[in-house]
PDB file of N, CA and C in Angstrom:
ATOM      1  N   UNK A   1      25.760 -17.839   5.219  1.00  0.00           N
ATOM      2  CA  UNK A   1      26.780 -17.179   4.428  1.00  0.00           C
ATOM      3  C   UNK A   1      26.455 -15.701   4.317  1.00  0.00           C
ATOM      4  N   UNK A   2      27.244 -14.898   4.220  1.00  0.00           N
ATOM      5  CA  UNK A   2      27.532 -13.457   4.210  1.00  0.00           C
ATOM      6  C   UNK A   2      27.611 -12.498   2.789  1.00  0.00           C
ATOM      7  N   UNK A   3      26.802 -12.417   2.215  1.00  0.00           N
ATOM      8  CA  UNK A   3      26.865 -11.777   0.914  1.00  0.00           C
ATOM      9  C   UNK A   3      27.393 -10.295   1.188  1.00  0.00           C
ATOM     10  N   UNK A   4      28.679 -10.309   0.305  1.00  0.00           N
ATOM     11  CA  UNK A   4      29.590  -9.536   0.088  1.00  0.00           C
ATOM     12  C   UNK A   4      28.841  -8.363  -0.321  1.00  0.00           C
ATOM     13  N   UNK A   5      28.478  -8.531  -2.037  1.00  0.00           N
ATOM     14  CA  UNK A   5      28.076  -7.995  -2.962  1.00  0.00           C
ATOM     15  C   UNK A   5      26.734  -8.417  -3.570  1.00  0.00           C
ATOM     16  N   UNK A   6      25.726  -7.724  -3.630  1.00  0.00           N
ATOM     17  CA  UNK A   6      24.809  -7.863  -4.101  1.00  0.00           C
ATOM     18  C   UNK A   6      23.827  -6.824  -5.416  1.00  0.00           C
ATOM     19  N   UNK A   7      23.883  -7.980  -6.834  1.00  0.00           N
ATOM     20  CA  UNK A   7      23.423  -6.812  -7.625  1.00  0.00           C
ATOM     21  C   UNK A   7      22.270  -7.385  -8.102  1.00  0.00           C
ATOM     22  N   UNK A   8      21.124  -6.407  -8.010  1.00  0.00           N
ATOM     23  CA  UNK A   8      19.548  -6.462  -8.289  1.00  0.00           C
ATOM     24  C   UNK A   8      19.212  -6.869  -9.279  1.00  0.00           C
ATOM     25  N   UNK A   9      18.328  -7.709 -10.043  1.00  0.00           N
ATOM     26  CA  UNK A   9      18.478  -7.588 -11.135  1.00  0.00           C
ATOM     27  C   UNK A   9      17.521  -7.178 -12.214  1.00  0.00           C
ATOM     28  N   UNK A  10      17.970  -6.538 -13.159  1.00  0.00           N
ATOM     29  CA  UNK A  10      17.002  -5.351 -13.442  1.00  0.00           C
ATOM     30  C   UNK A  10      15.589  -6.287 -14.628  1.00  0.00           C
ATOM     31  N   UNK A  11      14.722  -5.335 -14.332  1.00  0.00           N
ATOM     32  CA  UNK A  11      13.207  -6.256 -15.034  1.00  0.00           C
ATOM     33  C   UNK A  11      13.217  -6.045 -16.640  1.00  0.00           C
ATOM     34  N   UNK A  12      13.263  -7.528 -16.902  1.00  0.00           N
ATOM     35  CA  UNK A  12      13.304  -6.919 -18.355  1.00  0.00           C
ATOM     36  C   UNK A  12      11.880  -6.548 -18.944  1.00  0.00           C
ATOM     37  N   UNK A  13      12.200  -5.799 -20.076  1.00  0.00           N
ATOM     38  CA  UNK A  13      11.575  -4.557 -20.851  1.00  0.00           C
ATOM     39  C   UNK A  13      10.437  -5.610 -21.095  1.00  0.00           C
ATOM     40  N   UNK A  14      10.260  -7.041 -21.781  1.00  0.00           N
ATOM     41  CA  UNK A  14       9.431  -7.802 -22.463  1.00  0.00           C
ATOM     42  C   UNK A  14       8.799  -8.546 -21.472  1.00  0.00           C
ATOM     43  N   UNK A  15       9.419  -8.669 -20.437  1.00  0.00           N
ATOM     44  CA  UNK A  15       8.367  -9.376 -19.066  1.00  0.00           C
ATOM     45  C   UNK A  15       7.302  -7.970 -18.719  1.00  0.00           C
ATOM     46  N   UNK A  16       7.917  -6.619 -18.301  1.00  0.00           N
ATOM     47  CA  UNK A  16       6.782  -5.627 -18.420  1.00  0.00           C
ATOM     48  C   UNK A  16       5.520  -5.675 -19.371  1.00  0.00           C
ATOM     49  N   UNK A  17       6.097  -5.922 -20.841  1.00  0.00           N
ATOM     50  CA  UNK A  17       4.930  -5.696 -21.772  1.00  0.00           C
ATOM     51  C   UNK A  17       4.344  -6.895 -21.893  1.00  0.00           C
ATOM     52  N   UNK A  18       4.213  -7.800 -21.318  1.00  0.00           N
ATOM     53  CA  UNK A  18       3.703  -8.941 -20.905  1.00  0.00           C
ATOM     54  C   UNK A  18       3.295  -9.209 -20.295  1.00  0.00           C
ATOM     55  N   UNK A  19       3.259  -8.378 -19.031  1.00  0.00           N
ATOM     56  CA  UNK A  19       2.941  -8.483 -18.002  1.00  0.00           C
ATOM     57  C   UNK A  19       3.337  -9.852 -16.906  1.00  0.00           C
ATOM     58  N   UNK A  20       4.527  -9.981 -17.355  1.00  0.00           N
ATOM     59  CA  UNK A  20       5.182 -11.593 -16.703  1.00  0.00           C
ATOM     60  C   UNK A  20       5.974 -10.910 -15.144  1.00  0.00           C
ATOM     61  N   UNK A  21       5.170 -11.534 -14.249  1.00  0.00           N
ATOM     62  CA  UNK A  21       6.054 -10.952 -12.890  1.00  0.00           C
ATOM     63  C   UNK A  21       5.719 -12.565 -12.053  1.00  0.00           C
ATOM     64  N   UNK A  22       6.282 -12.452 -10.861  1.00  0.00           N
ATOM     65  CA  UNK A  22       6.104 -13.420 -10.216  1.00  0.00           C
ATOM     66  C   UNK A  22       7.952 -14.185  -9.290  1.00  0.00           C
ATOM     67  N   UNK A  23       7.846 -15.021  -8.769  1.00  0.00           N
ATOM     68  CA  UNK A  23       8.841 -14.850  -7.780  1.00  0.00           C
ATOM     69  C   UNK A  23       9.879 -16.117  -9.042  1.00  0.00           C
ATOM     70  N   UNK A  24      11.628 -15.743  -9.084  1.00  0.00           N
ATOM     71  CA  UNK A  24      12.531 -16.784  -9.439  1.00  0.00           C
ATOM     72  C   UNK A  24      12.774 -16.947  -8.658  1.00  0.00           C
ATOM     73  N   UNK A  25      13.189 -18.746  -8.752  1.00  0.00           N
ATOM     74  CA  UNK A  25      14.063 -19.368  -7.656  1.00  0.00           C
ATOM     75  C   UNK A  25      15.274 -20.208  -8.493  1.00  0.00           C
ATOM     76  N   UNK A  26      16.418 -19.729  -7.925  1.00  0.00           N
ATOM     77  CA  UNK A  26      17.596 -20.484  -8.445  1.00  0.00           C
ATOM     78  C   UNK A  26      18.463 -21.061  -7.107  1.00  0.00           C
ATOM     79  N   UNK A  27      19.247 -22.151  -7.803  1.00  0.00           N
ATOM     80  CA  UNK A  27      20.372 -22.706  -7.246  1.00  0.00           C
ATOM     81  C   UNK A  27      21.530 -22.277  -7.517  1.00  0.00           C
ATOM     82  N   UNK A  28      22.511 -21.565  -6.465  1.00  0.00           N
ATOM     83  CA  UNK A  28      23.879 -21.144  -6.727  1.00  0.00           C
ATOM     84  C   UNK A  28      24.960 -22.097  -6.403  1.00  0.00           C
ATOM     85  N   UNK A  29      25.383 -22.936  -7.011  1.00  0.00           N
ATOM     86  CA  UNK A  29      26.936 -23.143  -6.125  1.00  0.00           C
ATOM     87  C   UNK A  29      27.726 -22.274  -5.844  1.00  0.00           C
ATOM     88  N   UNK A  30      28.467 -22.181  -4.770  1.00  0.00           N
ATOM     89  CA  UNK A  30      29.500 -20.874  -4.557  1.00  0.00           C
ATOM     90  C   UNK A  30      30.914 -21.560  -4.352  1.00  0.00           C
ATOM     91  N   UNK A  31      31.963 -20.857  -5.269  1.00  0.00           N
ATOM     92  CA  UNK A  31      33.545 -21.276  -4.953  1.00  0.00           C
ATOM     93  C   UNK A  31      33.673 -21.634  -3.370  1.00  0.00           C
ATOM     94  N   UNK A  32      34.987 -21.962  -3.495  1.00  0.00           N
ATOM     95  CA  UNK A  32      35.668 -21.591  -2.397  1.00  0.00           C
ATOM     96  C   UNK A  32      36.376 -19.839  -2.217  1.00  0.00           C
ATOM     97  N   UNK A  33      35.830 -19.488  -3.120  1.00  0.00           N
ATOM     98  CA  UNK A  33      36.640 -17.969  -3.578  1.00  0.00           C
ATOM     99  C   UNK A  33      34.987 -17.079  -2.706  1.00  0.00           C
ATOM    100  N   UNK A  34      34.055 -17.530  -2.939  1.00  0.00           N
ATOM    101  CA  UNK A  34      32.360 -16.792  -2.528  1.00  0.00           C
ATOM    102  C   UNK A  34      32.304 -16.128  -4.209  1.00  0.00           C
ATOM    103  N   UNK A  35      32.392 -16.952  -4.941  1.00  0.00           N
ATOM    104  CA  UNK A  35      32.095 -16.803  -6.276  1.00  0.00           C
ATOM    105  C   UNK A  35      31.379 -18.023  -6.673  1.00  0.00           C
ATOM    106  N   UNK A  36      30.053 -16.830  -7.664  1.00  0.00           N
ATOM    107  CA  UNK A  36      29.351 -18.640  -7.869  1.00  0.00           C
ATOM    108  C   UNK A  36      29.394 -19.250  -9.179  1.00  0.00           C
ATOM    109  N   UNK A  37      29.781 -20.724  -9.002  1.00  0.00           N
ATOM    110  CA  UNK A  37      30.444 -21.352 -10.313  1.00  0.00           C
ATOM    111  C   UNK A  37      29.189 -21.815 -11.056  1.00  0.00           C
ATOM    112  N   UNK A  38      28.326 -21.662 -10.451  1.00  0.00           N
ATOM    113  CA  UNK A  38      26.875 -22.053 -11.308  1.00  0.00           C
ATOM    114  C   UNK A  38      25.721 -21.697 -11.070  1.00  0.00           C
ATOM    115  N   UNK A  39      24.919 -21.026 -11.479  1.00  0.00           N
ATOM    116  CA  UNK A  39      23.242 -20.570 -11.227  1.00  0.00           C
ATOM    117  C   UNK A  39      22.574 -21.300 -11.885  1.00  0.00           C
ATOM    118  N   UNK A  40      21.501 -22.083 -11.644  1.00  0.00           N
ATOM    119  CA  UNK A  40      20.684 -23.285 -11.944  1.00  0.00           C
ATOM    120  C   UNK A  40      19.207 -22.569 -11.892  1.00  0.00           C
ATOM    121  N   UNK A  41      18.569 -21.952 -12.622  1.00  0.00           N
ATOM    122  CA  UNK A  41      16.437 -22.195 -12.472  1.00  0.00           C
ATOM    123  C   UNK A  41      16.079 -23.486 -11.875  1.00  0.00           C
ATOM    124  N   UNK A  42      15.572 -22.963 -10.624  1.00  0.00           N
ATOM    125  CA  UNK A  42      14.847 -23.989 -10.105  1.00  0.00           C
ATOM    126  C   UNK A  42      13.409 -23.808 -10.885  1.00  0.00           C
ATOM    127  N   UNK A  43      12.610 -22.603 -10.259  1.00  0.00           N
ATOM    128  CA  UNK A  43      11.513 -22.469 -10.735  1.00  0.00           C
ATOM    129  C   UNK A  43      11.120 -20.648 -11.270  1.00  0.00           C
ATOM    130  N   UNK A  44      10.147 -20.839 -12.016  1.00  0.00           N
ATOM    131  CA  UNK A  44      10.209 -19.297 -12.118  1.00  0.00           C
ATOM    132  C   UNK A  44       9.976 -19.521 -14.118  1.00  0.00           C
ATOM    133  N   UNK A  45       9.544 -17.657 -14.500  1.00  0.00           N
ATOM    134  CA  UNK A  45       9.296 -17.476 -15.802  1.00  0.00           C
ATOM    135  C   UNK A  45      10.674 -17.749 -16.501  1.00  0.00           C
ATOM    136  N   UNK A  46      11.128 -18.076 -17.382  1.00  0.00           N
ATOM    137  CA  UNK A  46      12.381 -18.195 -18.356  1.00  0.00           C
ATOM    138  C   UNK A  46      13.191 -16.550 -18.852  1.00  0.00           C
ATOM    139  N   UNK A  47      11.949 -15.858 -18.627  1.00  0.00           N
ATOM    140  CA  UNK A  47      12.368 -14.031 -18.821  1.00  0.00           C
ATOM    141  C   UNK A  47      12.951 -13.696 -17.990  1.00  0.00           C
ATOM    142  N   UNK A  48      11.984 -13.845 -16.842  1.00  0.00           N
ATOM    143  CA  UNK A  48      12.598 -13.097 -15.540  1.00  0.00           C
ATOM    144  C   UNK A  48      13.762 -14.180 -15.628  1.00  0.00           C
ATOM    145  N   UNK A  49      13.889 -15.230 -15.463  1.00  0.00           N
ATOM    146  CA  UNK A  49      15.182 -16.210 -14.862  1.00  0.00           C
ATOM    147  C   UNK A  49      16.330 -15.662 -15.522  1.00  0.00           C
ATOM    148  N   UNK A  50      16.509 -15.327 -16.560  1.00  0.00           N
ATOM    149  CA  UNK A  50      17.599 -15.215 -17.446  1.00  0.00           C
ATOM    150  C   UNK A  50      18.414 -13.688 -16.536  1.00  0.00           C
ATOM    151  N   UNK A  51      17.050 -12.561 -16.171  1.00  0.00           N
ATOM    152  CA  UNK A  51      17.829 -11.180 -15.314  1.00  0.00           C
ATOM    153  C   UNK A  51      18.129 -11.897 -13.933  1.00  0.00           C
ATOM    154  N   UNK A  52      17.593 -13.192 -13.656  1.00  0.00           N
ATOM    155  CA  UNK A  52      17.876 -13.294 -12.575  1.00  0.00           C
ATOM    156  C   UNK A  52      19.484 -13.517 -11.841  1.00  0.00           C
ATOM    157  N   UNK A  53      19.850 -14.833 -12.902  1.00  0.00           N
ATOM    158  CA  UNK A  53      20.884 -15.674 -13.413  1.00  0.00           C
ATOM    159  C   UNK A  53      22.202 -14.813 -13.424  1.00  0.00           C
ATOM    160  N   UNK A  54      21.958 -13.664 -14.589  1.00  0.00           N
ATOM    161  CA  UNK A  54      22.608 -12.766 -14.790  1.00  0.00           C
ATOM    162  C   UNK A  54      23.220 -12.030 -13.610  1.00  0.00           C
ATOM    163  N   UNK A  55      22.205 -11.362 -12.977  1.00  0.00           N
ATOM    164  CA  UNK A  55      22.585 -10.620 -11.354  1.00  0.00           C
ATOM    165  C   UNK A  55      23.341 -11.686 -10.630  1.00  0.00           C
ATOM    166  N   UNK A  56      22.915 -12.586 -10.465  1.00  0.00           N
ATOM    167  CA  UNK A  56      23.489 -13.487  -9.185  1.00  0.00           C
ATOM    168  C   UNK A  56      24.847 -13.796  -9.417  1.00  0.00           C
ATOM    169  N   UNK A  57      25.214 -14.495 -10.554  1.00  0.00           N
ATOM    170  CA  UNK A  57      26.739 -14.662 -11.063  1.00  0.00           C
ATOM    171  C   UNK A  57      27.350 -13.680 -10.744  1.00  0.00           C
ATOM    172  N   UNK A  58      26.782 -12.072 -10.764  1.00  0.00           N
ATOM    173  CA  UNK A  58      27.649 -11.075 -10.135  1.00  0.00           C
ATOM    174  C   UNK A  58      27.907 -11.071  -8.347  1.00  0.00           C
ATOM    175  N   UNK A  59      27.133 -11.455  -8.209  1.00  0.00           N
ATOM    176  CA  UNK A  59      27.150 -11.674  -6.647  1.00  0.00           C
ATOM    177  C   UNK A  59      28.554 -12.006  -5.907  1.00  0.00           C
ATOM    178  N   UNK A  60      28.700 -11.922  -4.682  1.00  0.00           N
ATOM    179  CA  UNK A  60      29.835 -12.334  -3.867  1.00  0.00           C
ATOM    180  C   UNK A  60      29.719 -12.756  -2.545  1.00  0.00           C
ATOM    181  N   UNK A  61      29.834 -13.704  -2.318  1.00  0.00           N
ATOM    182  CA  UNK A  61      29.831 -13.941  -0.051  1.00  0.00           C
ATOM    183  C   UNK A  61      31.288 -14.121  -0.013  1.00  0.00           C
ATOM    184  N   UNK A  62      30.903 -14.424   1.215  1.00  0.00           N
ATOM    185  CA  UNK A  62      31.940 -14.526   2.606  1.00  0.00           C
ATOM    186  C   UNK A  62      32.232 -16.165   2.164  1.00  0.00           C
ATOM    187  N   UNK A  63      33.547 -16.572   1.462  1.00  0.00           N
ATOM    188  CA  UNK A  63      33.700 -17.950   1.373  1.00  0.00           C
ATOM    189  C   UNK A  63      33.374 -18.638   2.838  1.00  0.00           C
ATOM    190  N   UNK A  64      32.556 -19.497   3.003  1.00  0.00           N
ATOM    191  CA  UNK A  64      32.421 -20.414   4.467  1.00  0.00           C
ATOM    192  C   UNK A  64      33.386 -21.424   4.373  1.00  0.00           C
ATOM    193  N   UNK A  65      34.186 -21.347   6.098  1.00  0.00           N
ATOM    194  CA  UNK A  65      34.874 -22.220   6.423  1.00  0.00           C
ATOM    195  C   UNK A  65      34.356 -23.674   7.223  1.00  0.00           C
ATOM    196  N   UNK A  66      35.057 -24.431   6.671  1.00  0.00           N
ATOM    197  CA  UNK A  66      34.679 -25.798   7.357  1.00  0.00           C
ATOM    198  C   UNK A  66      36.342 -26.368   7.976  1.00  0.00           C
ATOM    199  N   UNK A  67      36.184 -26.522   9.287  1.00  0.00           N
ATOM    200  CA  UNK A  67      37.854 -26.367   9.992  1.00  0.00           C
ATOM    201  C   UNK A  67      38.791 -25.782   9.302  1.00  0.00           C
ATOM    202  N   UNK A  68      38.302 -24.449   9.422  1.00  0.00           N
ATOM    203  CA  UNK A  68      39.431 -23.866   9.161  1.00  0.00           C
ATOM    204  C   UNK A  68      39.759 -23.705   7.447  1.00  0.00           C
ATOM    205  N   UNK A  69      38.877 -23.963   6.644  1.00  0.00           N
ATOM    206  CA  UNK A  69      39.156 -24.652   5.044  1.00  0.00           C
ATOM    207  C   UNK A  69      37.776 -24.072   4.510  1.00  0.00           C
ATOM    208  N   UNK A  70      38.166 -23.297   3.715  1.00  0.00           N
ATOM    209  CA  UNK A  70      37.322 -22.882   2.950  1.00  0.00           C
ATOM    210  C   UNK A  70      36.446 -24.244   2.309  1.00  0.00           C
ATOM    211  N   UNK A  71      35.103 -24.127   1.949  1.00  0.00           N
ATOM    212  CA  UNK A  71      34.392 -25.255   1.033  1.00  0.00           C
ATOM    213  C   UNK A  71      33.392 -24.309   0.425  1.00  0.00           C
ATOM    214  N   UNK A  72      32.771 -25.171  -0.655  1.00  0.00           N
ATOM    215  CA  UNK A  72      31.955 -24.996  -1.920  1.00  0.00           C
ATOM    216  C   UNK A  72      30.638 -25.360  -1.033  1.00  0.00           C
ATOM    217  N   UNK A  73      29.717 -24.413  -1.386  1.00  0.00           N
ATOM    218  CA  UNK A  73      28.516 -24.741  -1.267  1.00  0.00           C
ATOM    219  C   UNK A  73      27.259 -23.957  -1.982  1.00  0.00           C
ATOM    220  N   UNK A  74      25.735 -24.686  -1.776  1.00  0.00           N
ATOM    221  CA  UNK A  74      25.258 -24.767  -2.872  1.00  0.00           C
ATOM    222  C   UNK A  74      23.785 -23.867  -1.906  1.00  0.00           C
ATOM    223  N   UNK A  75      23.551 -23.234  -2.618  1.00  0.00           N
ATOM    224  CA  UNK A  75      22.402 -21.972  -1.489  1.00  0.00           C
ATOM    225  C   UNK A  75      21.302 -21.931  -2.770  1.00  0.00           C
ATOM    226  N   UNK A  76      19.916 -21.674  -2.051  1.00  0.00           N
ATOM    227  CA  UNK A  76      18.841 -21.005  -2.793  1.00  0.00           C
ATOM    228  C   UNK A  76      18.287 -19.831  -2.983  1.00  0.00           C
ATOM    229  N   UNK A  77      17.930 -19.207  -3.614  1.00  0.00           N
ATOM    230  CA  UNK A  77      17.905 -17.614  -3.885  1.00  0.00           C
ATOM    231  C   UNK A  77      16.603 -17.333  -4.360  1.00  0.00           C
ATOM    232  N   UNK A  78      15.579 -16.518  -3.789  1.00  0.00           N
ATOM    233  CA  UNK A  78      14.184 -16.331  -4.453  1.00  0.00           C
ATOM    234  C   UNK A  78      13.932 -14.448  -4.682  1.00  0.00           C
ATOM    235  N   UNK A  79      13.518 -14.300  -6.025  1.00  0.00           N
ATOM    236  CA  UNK A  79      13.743 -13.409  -6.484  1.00  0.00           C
ATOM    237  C   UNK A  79      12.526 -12.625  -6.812  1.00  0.00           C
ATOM    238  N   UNK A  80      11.606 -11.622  -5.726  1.00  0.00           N
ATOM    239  CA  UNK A  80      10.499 -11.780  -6.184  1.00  0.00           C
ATOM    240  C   UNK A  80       9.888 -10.515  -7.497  1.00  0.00           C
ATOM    241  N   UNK A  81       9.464 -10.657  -8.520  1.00  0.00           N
ATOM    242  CA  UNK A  81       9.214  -9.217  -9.549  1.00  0.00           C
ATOM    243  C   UNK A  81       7.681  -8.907  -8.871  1.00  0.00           C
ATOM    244  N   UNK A  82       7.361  -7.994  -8.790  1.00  0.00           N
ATOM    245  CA  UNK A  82       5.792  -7.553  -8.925  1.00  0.00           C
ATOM    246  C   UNK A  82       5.757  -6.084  -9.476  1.00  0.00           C
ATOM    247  N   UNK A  83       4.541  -6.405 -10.483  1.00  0.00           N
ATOM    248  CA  UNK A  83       4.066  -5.023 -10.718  1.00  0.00           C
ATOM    249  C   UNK A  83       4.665  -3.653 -10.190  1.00  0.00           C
ATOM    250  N   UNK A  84       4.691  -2.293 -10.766  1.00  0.00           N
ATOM    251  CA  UNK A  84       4.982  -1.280 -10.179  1.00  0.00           C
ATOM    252  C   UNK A  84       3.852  -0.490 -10.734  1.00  0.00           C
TER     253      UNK A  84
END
């Protein structure tokens, strides 16, 4: 699939002073529109997941066709924070 739109998502302030970094992984379903109807934490901190979650719902692809027919499908996304 073809991501349209892609927005970063920014580190929150309390994972810094915490020093909480490390990679999210979520589950997107995507419309038939390349809109996604659900972001799921697979794995990952609950801080970071929440900027993660956030960004991705903004996201957009290329709806994928199946003959000709748009369909729903369900992709994984890994999000990695480290230190700066």
């Amino acid at each position: 699939m073809k991501i349209l739109k892609m927005v970063r998502p920014t580190f929150p302030p309390e994972a810094k002073g915490k020093n909480i970094y490390g990679t999210v992984v979520v589950d997107a379903q995507i419309d038939k529109t390349g809109r996604p109807s659900t972001v799921k934490l697979v794995k990952g901190d609950s801080v970071l997941a929440a900027a993660v979650i956030t960004a991705v719902e903004k996201w957009r692809w290329k709806p994928l066709n199946l003959n000709g027919e748009p369909v729903e499908v369900v992709t994984t996304i890994s999000i990695n924070f480290e230190p700066r």
